[in-house]
C-alpha atoms as a PDB file:
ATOM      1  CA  UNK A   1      22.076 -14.316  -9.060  1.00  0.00           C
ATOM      2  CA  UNK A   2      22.798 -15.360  -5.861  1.00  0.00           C
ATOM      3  CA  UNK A   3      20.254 -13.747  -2.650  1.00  0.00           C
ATOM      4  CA  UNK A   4      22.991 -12.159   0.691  1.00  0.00           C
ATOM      5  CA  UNK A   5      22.854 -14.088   3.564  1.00  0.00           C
ATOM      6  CA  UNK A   6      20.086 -13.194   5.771  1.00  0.00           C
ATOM      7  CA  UNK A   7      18.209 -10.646   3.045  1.00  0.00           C
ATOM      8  CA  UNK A   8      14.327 -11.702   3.414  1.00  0.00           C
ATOM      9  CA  UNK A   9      14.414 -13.633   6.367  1.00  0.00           C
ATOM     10  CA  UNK A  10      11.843 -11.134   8.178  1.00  0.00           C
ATOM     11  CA  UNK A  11       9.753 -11.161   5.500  1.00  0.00           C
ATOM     12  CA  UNK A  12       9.829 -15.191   5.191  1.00  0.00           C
ATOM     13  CA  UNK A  13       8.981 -15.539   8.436  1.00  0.00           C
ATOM     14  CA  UNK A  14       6.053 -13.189   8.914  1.00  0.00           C
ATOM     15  CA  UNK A  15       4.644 -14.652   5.714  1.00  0.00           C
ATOM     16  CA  UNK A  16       5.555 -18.274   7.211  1.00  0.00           C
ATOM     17  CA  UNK A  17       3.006 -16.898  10.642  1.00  0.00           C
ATOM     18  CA  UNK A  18       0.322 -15.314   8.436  1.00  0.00           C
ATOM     19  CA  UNK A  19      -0.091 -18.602   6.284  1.00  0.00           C
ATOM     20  CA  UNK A  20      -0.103 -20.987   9.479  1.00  0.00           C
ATOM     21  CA  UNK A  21      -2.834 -18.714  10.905  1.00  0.00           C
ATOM     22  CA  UNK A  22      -5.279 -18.237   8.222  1.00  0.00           C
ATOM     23  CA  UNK A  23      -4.602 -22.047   7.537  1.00  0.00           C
ATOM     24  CA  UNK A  24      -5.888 -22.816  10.787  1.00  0.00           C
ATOM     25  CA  UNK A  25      -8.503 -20.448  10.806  1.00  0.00           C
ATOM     26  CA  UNK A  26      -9.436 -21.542   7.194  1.00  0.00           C
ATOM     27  CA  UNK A  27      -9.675 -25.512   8.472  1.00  0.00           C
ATOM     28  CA  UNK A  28     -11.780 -24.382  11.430  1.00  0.00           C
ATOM     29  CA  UNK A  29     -14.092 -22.546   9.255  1.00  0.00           C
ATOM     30  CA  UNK A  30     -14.559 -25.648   6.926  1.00  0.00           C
ATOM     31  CA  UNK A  31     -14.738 -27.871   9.890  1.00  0.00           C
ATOM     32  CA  UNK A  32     -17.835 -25.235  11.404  1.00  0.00           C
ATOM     33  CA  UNK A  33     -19.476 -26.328   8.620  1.00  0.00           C
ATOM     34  CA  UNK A  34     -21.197 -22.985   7.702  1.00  0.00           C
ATOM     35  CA  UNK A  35     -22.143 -22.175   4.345  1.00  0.00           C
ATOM     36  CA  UNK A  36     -21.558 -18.048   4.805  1.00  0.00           C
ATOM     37  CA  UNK A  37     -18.370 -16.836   4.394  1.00  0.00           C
ATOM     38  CA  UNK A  38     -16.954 -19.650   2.461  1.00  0.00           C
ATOM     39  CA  UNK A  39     -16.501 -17.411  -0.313  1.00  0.00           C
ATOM     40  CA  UNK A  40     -14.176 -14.619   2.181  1.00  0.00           C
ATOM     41  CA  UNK A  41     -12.575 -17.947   3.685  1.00  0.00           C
ATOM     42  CA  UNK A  42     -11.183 -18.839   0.363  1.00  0.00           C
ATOM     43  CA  UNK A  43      -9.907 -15.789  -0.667  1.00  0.00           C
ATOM     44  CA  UNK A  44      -7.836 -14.839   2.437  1.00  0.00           C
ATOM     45  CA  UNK A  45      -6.704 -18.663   1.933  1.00  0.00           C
ATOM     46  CA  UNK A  46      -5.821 -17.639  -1.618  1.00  0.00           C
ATOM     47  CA  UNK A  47      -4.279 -14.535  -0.443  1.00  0.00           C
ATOM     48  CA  UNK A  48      -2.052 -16.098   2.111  1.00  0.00           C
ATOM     49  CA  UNK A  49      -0.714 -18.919  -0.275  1.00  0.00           C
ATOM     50  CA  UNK A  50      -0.001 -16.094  -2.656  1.00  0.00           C
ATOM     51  CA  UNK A  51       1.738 -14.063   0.091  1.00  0.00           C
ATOM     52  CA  UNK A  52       3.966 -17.199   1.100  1.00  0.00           C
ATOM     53  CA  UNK A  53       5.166 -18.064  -2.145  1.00  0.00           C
ATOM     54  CA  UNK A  54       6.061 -14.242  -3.227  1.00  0.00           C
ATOM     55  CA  UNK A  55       8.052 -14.195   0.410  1.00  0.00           C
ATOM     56  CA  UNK A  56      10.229 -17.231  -0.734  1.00  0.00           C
ATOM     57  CA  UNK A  57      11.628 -14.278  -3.393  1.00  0.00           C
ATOM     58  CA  UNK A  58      11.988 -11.200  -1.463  1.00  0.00           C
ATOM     59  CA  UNK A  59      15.609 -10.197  -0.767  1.00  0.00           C
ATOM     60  CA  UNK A  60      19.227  -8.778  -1.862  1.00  0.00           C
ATOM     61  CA  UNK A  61      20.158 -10.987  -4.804  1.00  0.00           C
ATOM     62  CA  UNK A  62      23.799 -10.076  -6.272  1.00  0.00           C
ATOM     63  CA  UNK A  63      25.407 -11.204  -9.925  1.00  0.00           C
ATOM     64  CA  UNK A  64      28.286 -10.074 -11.721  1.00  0.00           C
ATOM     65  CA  UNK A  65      27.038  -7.736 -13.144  1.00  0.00           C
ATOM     66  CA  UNK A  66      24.261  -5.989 -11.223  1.00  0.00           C
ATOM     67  CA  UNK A  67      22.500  -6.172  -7.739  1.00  0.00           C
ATOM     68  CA  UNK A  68      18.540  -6.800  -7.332  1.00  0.00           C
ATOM     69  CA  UNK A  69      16.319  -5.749  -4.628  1.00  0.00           C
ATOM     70  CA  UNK A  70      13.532  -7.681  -4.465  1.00  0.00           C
ATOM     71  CA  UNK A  71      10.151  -6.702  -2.451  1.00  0.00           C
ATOM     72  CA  UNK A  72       6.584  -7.565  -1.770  1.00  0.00           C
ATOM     73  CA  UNK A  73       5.142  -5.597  -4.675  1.00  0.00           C
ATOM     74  CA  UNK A  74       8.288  -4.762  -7.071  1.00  0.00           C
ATOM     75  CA  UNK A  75      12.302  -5.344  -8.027  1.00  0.00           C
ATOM     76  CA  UNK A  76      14.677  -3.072  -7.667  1.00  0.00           C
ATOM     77  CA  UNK A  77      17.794  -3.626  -9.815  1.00  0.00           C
ATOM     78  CA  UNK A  78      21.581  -1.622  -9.918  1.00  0.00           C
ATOM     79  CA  UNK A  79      24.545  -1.799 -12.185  1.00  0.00           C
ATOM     80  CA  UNK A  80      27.440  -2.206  -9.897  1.00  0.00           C
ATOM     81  CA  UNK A  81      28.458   0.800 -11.619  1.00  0.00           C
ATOM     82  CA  UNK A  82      26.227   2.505 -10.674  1.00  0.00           C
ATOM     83  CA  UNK A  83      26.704   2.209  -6.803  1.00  0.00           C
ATOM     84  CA  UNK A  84      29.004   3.858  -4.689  1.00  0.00           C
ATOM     85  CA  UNK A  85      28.635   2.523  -0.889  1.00  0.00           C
ATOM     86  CA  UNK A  86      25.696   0.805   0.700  1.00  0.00           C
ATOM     87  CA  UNK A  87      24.676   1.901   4.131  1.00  0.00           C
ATOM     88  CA  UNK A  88      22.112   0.252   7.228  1.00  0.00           C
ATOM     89  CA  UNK A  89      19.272   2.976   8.843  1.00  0.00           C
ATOM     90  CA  UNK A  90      16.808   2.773  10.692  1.00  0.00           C
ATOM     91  CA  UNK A  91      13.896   1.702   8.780  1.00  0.00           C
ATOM     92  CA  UNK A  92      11.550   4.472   7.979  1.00  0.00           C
ATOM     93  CA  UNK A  93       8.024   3.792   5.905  1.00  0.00           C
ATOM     94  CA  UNK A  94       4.698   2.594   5.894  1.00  0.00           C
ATOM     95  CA  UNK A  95       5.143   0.028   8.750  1.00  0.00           C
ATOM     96  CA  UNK A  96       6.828   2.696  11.284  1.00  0.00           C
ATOM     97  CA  UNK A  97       4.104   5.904  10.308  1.00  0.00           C
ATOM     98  CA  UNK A  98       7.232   7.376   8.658  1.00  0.00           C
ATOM     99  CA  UNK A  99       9.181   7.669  11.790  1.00  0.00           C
ATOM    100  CA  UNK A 100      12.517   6.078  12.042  1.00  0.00           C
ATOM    101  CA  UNK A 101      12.905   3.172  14.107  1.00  0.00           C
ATOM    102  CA  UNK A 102      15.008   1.260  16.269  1.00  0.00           C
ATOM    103  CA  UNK A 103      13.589  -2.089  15.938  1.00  0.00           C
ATOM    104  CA  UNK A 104      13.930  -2.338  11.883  1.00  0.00           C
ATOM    105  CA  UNK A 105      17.399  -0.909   9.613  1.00  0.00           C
ATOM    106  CA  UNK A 106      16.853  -1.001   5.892  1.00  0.00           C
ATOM    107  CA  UNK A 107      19.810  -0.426   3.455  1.00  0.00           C
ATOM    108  CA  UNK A 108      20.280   2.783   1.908  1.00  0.00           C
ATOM    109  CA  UNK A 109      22.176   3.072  -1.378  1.00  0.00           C
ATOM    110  CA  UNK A 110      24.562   5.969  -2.412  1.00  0.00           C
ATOM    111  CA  UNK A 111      24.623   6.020  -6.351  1.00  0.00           C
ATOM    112  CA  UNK A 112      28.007   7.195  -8.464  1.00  0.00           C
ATOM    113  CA  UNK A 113      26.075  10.397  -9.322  1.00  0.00           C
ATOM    114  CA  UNK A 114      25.902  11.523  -5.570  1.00  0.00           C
ATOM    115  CA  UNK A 115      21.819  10.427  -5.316  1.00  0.00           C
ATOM    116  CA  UNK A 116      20.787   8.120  -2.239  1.00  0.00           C
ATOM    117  CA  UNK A 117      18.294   5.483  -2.590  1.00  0.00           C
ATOM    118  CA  UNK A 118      16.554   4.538   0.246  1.00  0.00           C
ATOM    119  CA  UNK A 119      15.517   0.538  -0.551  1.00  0.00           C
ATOM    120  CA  UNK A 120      12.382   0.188   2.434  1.00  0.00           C
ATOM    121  CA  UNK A 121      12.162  -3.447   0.665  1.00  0.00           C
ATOM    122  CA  UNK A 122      15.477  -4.844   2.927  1.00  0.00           C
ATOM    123  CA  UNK A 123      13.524  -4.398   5.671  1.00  0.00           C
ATOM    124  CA  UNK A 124      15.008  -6.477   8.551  1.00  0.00           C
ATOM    125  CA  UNK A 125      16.724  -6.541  11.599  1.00  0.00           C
ATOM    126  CA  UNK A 126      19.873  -3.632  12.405  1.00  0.00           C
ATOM    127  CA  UNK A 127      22.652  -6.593  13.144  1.00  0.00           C
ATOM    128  CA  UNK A 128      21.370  -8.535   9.688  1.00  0.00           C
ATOM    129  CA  UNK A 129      20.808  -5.247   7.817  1.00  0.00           C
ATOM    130  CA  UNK A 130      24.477  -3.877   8.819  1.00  0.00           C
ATOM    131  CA  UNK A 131      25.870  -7.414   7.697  1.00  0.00           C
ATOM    132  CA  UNK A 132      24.007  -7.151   4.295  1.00  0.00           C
ATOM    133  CA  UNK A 133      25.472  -3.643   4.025  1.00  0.00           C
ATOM    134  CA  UNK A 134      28.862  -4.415   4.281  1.00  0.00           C
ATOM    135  CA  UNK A 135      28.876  -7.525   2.206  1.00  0.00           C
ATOM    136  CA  UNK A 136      27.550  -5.249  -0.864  1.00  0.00           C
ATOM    137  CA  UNK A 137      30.160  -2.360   0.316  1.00  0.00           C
ATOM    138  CA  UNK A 138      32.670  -5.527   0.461  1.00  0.00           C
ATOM    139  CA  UNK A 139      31.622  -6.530  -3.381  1.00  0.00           C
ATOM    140  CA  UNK A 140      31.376  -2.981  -4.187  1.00  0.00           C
ATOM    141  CA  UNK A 141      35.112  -2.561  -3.651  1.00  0.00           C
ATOM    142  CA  UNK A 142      36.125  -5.562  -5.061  1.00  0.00           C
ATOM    143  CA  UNK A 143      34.845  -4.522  -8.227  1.00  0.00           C
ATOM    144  CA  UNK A 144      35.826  -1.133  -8.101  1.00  0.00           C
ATOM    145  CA  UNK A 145      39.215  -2.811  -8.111  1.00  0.00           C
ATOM    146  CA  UNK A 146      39.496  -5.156 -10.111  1.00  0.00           C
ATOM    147  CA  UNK A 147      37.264  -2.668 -12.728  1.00  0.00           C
ATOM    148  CA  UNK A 148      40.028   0.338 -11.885  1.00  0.00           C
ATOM    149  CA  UNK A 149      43.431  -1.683 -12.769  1.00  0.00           C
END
């Protein structure tokens, strides 16, 4: 499977700031040299690593046969079958207090049966999240086509 140009990058890069930072803070606890804490030191150094490495996996990943949407804490996975059109919105969720927002689009996806699926792991910028919706609705089509003759 192959990820869409520009799925994750948010994600990459916040995880990217949150490592530097508890790194540092992490080396300037060691270098303090006090014994309390060492224990909470180590495990938001654990934390972050882990947090880093999930990040390098977090995006839109197409194959030939299906398309995978890949977050923090699960994977989403599609038949191309099963979808009908893929569409950018403002991001709604746990970051925004369930309001819509300007700042963030997610994709949402409209299933064959009629159902939308609102996907709040493609999280990203609106120009990068409109570009990662019409790649899919491009591949979408294609396949409809070639599928349909």
């Amino acid at each position: 499977m192959q990820r869409l140009k520009g799925s994750g990058t948010l994600a990459r890069w916040l995880a990217t700031a949150a490592f530097v930072i508890v790194t540092v803070s992490f080396l300037a606890f060691l270098s303090d040299g006090g014994g309390q804490g060492l224990l909470a030191a180590c495990i938001f150094q654990f934390v972050a690593t882990v947090t880093m490495l999930r990040s390098m996996y977090i995006g839109v990943y197409v194959g030939s046969d299906r398309v995978r949407f890949v977050s923090w804490m699960r994977r989403f996975t599609l038949e191309w079958s099963g979808i009908r059109r893929s569409d950018a919105i403002p991001y709604s969720g746990f970051l925004s207090k369930s309001s819509d927002t300007n700042f963030a689009s997610m994709i949402r996806v409209t299933l064959a049966d009629g159902r939308m699926i609102e996907l709040q792991s493609t999280v990203g910028g609106p120009r990068a999240v409109r570009r990662q919706a019409a790649s899919l609705n491009r591949l979408i089509q294609v396949r409809s086509c070639s599928h349909g003759a």
